[in-house]
Protein backbone atom coordinates (compact mmCIF):
# COMPACT_ATOMS: atom_id res chain seq x y z
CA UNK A 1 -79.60 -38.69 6.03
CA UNK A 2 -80.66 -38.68 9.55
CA UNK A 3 -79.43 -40.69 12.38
CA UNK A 4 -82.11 -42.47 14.54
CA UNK A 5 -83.85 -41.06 17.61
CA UNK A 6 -80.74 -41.44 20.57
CA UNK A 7 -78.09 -42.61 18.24
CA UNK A 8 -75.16 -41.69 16.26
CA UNK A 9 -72.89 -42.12 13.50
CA UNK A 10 -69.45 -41.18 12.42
CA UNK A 11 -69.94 -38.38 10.10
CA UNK A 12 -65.99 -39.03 9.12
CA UNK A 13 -67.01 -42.24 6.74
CA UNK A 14 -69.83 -40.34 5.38
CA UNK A 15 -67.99 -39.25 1.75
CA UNK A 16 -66.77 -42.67 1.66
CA UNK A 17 -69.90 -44.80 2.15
CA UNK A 18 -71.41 -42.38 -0.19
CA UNK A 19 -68.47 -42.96 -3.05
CA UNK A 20 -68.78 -46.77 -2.30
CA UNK A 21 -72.26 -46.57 -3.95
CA UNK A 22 -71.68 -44.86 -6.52
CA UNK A 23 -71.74 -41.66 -6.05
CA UNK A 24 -70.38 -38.26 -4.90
CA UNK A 25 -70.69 -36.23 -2.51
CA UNK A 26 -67.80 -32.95 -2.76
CA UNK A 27 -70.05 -31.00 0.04
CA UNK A 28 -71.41 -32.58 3.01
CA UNK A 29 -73.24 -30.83 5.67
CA UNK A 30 -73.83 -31.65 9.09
CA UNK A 31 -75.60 -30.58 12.08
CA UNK A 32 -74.55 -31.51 15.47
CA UNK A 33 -75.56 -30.80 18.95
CA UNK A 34 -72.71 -29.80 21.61
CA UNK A 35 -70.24 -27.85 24.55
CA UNK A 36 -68.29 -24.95 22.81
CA UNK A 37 -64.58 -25.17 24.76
CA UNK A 38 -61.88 -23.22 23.43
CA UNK A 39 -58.43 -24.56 23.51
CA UNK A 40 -55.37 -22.07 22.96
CA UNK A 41 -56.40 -20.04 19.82
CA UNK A 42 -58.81 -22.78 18.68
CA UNK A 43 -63.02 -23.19 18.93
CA UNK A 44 -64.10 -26.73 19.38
CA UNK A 45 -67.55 -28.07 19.50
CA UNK A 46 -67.30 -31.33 22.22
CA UNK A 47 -70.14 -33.90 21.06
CA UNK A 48 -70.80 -37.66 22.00
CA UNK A 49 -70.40 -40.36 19.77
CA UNK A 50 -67.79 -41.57 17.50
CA UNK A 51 -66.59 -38.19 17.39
CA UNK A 52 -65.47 -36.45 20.05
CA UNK A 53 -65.13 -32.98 19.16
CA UNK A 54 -65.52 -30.72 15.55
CA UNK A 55 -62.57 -28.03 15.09
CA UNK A 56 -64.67 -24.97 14.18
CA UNK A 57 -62.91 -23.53 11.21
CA UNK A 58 -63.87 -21.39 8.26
CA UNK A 59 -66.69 -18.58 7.35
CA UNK A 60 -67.39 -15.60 9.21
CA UNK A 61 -69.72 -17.07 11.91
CA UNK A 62 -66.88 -19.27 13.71
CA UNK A 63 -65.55 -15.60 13.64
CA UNK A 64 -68.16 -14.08 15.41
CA UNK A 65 -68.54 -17.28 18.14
CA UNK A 66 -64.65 -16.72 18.44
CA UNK A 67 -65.81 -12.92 19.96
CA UNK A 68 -68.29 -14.20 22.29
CA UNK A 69 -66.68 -15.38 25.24
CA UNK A 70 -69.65 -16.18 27.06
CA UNK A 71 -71.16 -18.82 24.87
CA UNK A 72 -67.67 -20.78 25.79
CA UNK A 73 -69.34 -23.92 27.81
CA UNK A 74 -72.40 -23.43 26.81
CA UNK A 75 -74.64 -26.14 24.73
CA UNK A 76 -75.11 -25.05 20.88
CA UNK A 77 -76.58 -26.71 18.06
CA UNK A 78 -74.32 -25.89 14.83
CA UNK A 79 -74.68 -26.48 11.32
CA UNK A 80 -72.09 -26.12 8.85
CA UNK A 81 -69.54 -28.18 6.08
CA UNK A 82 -67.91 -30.65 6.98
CA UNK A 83 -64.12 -30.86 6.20
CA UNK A 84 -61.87 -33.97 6.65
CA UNK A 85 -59.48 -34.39 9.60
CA UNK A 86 -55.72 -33.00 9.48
CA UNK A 87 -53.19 -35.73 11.07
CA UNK A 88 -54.63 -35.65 14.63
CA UNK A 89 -56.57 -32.50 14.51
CA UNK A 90 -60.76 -33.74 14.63
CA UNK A 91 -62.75 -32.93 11.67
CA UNK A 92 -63.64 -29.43 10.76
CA UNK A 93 -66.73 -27.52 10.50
CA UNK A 94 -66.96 -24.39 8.91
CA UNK A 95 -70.61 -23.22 10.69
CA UNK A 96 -73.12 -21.66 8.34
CA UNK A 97 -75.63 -21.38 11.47
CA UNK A 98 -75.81 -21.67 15.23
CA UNK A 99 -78.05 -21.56 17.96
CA UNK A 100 -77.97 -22.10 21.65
CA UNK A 101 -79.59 -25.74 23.03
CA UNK A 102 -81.61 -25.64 26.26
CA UNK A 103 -80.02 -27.62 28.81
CA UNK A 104 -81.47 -31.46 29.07
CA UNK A 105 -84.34 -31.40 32.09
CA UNK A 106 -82.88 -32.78 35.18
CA UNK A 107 -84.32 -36.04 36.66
CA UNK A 108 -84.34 -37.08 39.99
């Protein structure tokens, strides 16, 4: 499933709209465009949208972004599992891939 050109959608509901007609859906992956911050021993992924941010959690490649300090800001496109949210934490993403986004052209 693919969002349309400029839009989004909240990949939370995803597993539900899927069980709603009739069937499953026990993996769901997800890719998603967006600012790498790090917050106290934690990766996030900061996206527009319904949701705000991914917690990057699980597999060896969040690892590996965890040791490079310099992508921290930058743009990346990630792809990766989606897990549900924790009590207020945002929805997790264990990233299977990753790759840096060139910044949007400027307009005057």
């Amino acid at each position: 499933m693919w969002s349309a050109q400029g839009e989004s959608f909240d990949p939370r509901l995803l597993r539900k709209t899927v069980s709603d007609a009739g069937f499953s859906a026990p993996e769901v992956e997800i890719t998603v465009s967006g600012k790498l911050v790090s917050r106290e021993e934690d990766l996030y992924l900061e996206t527009g949208g319904p949701v705000t941010a991914f917690l990057l959690r699980g597999g060896e490649v969040v690892e590996a972004l965890r040791g490079k300090e310099d992508l921290v800001g930058q743009r990346l496109r990630l792809r990766g599992q989606l897990h549900a949210s924790h009590a207020d934490q945002p929805p997790g993403l264990a990233v299977e891939e990753w790759k840096m986004v060139e910044p949007e052209a400027e307009t005057d």
